[in-house]
PDB file of N, CA and C in Angstrom:
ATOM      1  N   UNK A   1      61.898  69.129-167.397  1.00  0.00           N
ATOM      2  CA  UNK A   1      62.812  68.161-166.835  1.00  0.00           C
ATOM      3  C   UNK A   1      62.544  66.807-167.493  1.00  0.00           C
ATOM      4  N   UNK A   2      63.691  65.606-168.035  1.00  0.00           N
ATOM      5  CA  UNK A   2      63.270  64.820-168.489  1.00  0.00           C
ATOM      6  C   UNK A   2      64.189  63.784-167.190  1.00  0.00           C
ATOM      7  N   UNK A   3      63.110  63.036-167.732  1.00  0.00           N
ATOM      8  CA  UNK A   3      63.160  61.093-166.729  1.00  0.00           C
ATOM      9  C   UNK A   3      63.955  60.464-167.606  1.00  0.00           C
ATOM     10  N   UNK A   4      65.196  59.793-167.644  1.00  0.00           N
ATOM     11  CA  UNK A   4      65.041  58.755-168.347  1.00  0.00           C
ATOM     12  C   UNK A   4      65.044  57.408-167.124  1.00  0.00           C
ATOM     13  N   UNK A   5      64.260  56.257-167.551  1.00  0.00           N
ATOM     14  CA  UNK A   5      64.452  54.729-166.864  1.00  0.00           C
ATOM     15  C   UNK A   5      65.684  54.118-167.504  1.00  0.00           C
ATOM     16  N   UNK A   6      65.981  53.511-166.747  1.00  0.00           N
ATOM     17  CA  UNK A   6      67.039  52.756-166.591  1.00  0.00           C
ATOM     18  C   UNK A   6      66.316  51.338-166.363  1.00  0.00           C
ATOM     19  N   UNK A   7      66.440  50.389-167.119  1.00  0.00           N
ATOM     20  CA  UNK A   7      65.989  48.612-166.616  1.00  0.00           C
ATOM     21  C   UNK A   7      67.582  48.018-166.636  1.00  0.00           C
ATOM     22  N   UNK A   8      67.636  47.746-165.336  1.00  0.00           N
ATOM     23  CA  UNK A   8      68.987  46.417-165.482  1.00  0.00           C
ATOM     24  C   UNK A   8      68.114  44.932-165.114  1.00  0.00           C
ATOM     25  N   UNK A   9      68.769  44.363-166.035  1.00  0.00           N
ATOM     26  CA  UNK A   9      68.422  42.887-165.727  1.00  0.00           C
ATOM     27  C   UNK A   9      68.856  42.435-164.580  1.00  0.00           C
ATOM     28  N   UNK A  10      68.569  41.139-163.641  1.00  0.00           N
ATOM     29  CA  UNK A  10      69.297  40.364-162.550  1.00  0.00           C
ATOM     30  C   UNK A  10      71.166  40.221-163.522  1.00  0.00           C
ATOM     31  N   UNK A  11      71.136  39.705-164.824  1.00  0.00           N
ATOM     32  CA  UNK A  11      71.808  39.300-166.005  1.00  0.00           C
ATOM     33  C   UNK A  11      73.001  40.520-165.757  1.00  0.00           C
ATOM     34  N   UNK A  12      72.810  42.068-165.434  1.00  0.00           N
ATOM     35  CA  UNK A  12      74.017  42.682-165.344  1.00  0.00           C
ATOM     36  C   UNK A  12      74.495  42.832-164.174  1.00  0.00           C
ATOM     37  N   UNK A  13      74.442  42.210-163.319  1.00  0.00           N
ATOM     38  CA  UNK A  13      74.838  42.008-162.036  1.00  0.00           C
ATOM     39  C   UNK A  13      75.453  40.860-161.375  1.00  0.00           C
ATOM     40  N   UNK A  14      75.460  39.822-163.047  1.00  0.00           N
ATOM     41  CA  UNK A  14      75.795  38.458-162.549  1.00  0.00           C
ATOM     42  C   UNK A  14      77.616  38.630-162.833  1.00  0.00           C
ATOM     43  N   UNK A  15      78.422  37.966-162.104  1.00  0.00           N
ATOM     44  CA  UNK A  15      79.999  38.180-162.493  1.00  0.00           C
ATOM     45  C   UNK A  15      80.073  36.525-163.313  1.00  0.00           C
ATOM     46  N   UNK A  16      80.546  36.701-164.570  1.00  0.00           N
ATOM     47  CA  UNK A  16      80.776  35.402-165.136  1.00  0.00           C
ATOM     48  C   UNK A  16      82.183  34.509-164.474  1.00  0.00           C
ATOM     49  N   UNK A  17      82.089  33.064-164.636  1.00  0.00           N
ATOM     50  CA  UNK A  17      83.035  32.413-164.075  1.00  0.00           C
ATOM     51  C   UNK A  17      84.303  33.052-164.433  1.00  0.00           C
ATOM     52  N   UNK A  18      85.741  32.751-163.561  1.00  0.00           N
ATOM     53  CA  UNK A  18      86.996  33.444-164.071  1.00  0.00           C
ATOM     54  C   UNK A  18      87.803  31.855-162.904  1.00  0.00           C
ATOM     55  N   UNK A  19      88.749  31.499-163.576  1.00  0.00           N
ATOM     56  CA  UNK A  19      89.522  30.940-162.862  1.00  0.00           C
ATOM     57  C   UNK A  19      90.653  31.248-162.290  1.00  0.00           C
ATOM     58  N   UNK A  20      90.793  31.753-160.678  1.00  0.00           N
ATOM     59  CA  UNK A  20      91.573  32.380-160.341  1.00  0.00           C
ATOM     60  C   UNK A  20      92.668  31.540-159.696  1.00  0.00           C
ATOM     61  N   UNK A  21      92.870  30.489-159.790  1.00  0.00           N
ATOM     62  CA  UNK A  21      93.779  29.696-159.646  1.00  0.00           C
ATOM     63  C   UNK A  21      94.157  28.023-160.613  1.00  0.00           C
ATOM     64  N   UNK A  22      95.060  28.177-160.931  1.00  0.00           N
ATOM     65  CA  UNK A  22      95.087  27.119-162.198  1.00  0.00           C
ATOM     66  C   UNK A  22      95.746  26.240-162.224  1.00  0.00           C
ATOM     67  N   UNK A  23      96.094  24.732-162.533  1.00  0.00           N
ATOM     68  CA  UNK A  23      97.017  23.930-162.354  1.00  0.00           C
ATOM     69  C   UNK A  23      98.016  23.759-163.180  1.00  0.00           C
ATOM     70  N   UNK A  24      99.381  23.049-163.241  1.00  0.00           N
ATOM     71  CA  UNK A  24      99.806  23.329-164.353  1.00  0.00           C
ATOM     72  C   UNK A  24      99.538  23.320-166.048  1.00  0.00           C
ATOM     73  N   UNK A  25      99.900  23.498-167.089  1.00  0.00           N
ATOM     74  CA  UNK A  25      99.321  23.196-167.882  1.00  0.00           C
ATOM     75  C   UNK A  25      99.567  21.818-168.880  1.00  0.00           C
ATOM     76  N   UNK A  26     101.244  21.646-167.903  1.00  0.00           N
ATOM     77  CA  UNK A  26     100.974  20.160-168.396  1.00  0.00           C
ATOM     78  C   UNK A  26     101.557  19.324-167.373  1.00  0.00           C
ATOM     79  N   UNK A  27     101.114  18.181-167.187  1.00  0.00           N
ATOM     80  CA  UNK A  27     101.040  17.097-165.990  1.00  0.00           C
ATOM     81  C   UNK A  27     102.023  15.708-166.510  1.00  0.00           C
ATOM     82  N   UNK A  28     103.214  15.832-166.431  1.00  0.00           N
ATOM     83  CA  UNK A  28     103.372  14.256-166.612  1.00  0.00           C
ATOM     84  C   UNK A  28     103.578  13.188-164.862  1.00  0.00           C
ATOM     85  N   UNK A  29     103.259  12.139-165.370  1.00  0.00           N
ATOM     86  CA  UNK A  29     102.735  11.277-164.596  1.00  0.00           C
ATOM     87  C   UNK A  29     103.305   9.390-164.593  1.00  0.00           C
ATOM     88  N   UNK A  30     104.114   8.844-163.793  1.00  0.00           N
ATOM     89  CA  UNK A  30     104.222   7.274-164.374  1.00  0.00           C
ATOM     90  C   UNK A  30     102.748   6.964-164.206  1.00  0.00           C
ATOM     91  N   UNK A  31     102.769   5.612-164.966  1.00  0.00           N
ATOM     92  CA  UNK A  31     101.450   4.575-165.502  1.00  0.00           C
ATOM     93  C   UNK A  31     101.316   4.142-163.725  1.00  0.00           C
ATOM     94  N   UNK A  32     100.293   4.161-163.124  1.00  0.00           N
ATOM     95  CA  UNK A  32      99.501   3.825-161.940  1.00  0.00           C
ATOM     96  C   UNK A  32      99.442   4.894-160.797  1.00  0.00           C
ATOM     97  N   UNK A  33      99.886   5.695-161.145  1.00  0.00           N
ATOM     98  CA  UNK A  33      99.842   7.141-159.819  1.00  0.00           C
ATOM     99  C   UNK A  33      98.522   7.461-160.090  1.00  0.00           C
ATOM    100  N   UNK A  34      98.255   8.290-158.967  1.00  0.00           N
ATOM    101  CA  UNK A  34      97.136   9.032-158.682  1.00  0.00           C
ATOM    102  C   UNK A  34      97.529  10.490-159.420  1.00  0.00           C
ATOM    103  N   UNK A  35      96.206  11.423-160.065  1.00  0.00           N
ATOM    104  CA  UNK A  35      97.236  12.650-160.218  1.00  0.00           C
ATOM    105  C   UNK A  35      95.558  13.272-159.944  1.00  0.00           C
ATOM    106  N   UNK A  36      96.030  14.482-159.337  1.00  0.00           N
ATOM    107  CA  UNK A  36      94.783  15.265-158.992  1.00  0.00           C
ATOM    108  C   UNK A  36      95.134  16.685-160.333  1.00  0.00           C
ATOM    109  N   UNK A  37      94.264  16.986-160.570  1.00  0.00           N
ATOM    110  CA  UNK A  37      93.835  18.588-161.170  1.00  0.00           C
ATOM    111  C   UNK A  37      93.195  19.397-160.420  1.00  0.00           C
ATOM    112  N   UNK A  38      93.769  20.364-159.974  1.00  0.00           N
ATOM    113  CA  UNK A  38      93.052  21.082-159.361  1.00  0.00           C
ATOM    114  C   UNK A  38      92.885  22.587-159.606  1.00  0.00           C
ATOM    115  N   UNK A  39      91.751  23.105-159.309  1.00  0.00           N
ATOM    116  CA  UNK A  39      91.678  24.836-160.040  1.00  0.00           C
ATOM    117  C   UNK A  39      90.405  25.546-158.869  1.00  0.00           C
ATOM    118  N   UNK A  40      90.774  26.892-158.646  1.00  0.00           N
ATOM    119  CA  UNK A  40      89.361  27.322-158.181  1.00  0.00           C
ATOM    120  C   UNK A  40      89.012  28.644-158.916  1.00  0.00           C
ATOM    121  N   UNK A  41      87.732  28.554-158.591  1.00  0.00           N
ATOM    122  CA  UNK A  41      86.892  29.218-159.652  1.00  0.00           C
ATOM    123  C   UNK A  41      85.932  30.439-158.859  1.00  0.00           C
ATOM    124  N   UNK A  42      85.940  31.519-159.515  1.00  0.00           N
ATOM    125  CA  UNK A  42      85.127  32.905-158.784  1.00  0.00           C
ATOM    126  C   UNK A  42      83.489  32.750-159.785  1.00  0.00           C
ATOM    127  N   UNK A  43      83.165  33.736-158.897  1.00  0.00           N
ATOM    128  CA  UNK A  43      81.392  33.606-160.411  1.00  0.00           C
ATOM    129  C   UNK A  43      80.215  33.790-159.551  1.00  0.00           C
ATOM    130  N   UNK A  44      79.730  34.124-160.261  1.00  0.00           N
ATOM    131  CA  UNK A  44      78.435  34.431-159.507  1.00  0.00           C
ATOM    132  C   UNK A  44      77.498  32.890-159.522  1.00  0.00           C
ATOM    133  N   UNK A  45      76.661  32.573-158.185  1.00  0.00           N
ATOM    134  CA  UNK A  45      76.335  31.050-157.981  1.00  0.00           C
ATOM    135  C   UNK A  45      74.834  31.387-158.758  1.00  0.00           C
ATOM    136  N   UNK A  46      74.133  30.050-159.685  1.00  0.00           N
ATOM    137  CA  UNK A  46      74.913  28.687-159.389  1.00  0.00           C
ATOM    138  C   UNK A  46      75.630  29.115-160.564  1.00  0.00           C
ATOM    139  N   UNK A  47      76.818  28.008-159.825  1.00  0.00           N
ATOM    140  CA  UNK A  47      78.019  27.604-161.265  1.00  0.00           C
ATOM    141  C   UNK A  47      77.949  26.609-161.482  1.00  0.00           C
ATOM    142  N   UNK A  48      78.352  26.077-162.910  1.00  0.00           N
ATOM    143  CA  UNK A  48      78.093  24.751-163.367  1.00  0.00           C
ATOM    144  C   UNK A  48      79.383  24.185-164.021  1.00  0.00           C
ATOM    145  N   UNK A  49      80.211  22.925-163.159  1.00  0.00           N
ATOM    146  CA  UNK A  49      81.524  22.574-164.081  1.00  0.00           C
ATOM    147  C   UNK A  49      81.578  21.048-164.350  1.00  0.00           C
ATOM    148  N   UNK A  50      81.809  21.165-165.520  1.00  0.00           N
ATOM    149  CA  UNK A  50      82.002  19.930-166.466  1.00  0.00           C
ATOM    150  C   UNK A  50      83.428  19.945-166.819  1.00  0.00           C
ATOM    151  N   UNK A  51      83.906  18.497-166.825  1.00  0.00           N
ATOM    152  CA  UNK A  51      85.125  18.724-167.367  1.00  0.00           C
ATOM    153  C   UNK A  51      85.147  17.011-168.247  1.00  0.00           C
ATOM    154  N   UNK A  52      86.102  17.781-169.153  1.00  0.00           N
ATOM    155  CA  UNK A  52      86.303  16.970-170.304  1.00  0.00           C
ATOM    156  C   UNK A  52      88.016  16.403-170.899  1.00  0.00           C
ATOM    157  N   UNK A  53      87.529  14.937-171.718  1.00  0.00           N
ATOM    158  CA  UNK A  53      89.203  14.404-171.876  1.00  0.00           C
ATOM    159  C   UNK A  53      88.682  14.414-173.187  1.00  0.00           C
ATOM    160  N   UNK A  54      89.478  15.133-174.219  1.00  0.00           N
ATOM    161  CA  UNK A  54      89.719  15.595-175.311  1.00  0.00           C
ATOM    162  C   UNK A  54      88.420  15.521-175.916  1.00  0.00           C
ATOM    163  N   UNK A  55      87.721  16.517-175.279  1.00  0.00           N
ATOM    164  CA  UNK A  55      86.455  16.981-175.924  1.00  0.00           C
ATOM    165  C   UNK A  55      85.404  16.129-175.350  1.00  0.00           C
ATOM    166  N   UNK A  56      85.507  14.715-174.756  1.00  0.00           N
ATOM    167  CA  UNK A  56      84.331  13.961-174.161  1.00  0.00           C
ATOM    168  C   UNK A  56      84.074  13.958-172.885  1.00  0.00           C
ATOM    169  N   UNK A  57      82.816  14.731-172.824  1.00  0.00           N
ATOM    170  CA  UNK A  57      82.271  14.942-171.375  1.00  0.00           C
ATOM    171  C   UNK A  57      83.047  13.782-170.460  1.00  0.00           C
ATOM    172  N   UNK A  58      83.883  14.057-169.211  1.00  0.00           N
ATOM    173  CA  UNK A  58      83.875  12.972-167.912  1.00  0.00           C
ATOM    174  C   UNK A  58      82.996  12.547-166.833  1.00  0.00           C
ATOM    175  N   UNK A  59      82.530  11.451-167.084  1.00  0.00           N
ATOM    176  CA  UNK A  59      81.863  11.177-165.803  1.00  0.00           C
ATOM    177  C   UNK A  59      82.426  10.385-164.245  1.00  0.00           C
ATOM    178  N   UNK A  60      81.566  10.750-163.488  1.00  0.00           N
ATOM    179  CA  UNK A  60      82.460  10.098-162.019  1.00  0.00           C
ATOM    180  C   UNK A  60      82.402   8.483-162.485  1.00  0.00           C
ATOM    181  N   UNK A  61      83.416   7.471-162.343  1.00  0.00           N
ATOM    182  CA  UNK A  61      83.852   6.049-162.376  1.00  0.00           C
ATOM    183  C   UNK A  61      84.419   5.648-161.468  1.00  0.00           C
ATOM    184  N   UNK A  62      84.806   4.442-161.379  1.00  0.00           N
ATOM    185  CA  UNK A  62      85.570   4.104-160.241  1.00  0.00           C
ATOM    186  C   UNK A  62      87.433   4.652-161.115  1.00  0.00           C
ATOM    187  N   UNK A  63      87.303   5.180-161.655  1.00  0.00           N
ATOM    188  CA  UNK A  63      88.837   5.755-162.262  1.00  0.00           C
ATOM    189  C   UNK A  63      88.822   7.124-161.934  1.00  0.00           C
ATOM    190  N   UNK A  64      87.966   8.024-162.399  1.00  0.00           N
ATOM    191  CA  UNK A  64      87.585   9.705-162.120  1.00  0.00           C
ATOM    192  C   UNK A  64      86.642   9.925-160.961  1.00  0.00           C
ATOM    193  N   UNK A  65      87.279  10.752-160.080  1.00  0.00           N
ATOM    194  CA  UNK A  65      86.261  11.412-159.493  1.00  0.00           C
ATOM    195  C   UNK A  65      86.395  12.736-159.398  1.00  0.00           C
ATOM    196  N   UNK A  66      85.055  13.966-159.840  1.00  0.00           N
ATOM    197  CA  UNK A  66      84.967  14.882-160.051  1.00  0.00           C
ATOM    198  C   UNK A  66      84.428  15.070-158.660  1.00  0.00           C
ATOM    199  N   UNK A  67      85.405  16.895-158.166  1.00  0.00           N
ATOM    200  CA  UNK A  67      84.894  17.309-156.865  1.00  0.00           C
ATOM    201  C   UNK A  67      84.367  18.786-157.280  1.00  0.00           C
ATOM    202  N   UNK A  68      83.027  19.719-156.837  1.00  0.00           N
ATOM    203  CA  UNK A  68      83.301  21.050-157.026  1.00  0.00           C
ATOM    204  C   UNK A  68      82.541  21.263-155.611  1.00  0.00           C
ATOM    205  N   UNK A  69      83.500  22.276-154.649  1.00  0.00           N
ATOM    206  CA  UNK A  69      83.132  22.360-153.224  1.00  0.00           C
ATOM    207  C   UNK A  69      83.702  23.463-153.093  1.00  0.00           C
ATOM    208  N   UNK A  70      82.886  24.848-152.340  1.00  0.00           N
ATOM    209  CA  UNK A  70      84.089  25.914-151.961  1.00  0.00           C
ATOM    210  C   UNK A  70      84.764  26.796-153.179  1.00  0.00           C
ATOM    211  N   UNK A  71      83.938  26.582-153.904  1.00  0.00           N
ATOM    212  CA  UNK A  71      84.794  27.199-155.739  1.00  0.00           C
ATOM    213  C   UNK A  71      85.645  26.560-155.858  1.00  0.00           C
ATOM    214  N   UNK A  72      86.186  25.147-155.161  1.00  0.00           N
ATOM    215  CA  UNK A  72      87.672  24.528-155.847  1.00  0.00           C
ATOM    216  C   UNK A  72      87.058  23.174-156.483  1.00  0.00           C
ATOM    217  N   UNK A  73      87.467  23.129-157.968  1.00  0.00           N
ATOM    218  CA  UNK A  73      87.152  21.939-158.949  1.00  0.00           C
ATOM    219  C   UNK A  73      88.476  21.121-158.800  1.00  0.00           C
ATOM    220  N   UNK A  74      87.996  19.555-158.432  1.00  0.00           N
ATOM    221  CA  UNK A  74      89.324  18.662-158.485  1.00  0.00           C
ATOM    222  C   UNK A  74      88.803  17.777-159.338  1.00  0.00           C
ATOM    223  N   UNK A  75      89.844  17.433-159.905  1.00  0.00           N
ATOM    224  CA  UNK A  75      89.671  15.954-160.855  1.00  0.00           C
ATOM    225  C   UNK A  75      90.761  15.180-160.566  1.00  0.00           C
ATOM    226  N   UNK A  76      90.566  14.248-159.794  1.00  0.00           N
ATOM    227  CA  UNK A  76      91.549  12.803-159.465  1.00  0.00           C
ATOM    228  C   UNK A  76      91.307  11.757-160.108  1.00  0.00           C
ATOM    229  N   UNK A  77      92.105  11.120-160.864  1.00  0.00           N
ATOM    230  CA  UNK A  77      92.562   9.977-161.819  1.00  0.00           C
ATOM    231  C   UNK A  77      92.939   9.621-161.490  1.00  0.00           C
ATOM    232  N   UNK A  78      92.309   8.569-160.681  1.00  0.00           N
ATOM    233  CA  UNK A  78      93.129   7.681-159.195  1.00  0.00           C
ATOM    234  C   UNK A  78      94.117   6.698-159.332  1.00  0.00           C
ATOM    235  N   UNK A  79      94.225   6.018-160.610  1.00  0.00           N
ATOM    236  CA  UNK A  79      95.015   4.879-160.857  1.00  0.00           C
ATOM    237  C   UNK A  79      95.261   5.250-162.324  1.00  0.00           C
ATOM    238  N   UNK A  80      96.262   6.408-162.662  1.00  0.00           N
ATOM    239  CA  UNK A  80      96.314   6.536-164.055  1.00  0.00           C
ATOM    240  C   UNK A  80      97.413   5.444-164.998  1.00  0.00           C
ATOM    241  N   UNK A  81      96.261   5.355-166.361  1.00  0.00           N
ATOM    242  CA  UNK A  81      96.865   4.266-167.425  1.00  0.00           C
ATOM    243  C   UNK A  81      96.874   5.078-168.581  1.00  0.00           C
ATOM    244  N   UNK A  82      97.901   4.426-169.745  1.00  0.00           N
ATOM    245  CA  UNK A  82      98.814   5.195-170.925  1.00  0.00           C
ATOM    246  C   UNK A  82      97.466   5.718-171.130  1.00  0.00           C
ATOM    247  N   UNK A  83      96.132   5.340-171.340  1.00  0.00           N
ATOM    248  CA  UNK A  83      95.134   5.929-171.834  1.00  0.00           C
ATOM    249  C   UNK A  83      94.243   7.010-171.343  1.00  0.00           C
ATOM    250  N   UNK A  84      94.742   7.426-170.157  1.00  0.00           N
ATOM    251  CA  UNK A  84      94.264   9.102-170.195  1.00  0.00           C
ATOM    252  C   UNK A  84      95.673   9.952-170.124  1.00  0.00           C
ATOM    253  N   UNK A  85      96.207   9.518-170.888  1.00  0.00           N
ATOM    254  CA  UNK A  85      97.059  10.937-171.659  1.00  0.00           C
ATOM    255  C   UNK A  85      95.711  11.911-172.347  1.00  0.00           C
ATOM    256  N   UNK A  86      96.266  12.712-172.316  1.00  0.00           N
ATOM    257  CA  UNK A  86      95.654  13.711-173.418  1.00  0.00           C
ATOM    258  C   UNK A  86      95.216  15.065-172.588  1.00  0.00           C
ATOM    259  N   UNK A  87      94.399  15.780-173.557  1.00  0.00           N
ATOM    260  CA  UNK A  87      93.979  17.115-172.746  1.00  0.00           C
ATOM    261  C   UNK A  87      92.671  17.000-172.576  1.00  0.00           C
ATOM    262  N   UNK A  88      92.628  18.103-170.786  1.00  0.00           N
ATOM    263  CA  UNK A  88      91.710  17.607-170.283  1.00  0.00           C
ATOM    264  C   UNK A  88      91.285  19.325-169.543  1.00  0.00           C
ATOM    265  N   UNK A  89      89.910  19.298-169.881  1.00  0.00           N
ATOM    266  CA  UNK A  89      89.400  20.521-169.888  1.00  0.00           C
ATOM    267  C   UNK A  89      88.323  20.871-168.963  1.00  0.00           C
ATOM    268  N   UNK A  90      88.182  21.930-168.035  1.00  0.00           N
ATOM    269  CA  UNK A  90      87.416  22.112-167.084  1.00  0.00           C
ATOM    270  C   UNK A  90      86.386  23.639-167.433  1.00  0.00           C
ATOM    271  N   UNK A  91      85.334  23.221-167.314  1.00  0.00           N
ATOM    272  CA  UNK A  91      84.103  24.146-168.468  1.00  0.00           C
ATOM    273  C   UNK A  91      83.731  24.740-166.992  1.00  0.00           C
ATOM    274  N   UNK A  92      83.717  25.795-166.475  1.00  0.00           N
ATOM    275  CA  UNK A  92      82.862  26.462-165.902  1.00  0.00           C
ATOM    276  C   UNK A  92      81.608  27.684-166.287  1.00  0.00           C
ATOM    277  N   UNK A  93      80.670  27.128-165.982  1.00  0.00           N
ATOM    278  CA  UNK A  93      79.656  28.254-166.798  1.00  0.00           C
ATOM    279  C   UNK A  93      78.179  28.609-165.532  1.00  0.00           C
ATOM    280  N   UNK A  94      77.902  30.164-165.595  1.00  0.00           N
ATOM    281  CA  UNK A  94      76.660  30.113-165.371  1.00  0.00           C
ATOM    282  C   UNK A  94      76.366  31.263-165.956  1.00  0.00           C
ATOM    283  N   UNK A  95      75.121  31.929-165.457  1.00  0.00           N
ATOM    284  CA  UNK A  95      74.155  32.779-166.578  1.00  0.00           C
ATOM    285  C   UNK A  95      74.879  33.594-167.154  1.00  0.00           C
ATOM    286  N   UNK A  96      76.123  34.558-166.373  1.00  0.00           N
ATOM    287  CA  UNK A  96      76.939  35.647-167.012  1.00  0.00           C
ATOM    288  C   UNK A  96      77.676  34.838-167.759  1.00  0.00           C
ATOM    289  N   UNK A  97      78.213  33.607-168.540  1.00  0.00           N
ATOM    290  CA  UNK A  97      78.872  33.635-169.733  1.00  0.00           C
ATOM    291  C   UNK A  97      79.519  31.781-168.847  1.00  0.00           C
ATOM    292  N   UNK A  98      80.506  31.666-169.480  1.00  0.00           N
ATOM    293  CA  UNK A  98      81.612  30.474-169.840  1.00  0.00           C
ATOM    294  C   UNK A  98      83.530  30.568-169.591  1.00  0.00           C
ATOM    295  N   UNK A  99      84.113  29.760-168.910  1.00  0.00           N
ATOM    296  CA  UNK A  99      85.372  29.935-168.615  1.00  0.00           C
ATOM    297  C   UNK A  99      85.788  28.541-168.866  1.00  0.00           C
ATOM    298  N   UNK A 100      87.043  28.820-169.687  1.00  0.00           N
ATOM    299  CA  UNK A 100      87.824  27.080-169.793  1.00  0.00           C
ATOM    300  C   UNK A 100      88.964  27.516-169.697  1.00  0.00           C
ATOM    301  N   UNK A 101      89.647  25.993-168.928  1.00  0.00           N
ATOM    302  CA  UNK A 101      90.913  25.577-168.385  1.00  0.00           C
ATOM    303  C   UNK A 101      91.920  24.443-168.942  1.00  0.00           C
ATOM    304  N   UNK A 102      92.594  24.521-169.686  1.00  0.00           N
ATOM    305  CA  UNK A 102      93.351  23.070-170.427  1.00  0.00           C
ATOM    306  C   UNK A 102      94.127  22.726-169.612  1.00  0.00           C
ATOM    307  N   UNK A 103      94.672  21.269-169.816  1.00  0.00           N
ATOM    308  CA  UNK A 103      95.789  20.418-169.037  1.00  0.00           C
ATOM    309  C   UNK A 103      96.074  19.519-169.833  1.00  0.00           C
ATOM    310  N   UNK A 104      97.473  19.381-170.396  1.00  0.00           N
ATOM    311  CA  UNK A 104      98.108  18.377-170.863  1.00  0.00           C
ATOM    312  C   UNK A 104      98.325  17.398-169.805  1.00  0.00           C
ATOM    313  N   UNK A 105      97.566  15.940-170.071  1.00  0.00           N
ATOM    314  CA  UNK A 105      98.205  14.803-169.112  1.00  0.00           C
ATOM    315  C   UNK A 105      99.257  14.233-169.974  1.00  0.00           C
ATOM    316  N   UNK A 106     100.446  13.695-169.438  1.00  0.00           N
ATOM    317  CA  UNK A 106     101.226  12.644-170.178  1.00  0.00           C
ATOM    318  C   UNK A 106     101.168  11.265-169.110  1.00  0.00           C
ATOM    319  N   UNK A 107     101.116  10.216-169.365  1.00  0.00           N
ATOM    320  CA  UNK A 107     100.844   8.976-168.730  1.00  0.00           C
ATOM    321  C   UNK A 107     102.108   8.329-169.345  1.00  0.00           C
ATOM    322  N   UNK A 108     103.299   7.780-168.277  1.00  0.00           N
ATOM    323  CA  UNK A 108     104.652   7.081-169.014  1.00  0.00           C
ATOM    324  C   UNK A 108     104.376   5.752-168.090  1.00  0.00           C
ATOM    325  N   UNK A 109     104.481   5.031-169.540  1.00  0.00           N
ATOM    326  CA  UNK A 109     104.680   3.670-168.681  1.00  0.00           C
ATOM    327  C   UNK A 109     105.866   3.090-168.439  1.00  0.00           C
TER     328      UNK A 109
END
């Protein structure tokens, strides 16, 4: 009779992020509105989300505030100006792998 072992890591049991709800993919907006982004996210915990305006990490300001609560990621741009047009990207990642989300902002003044 032969044995074989089997080793699973913690690693194949982890579910990588997936975003199961998404916002549109593109947002236009007049110059001083508020505009929220919003998305929620599945995954095995912890999860880790960063989100970015055309490739540069965002940090919380008195302009952005980043929420992640409940698997739902918001990004509110509380007083938006012509200068966050652009695309804006929400990185979810933990040990099982990486998930991204794009959003065209348009800002009309």
């Amino acid at each position: 009779m032969i044995f074989t072992m089997l080793l699973l890591s913690v690693a194949d049991y982890l579910i990588p992020p997936n975003f199961t709800k998404k916002p549109l993919q593109t947002i236009q907006e007049s110059e001083g509105k508020s505009i929220n982004i919003e998305a929620r996210v599945s995954g095995s915990q912890p999860l880790s989300v960063t989100w970015f305006k055309d490739e540069q990490e965002i940090l919380q300001t008195e302009n952005y505030e980043l929420l992640f609560k409940n698997n739902v990621v918001l990004l509110n741009i509380k007083k938006a100006q012509l200068a966050d047009s652009g695309v804006y990207t929400c990185e979810a990642s933990n040990e099982a792998g990486t998930a991204e989300l794009n959003v065209s902002v348009l800002i009309q003044g």
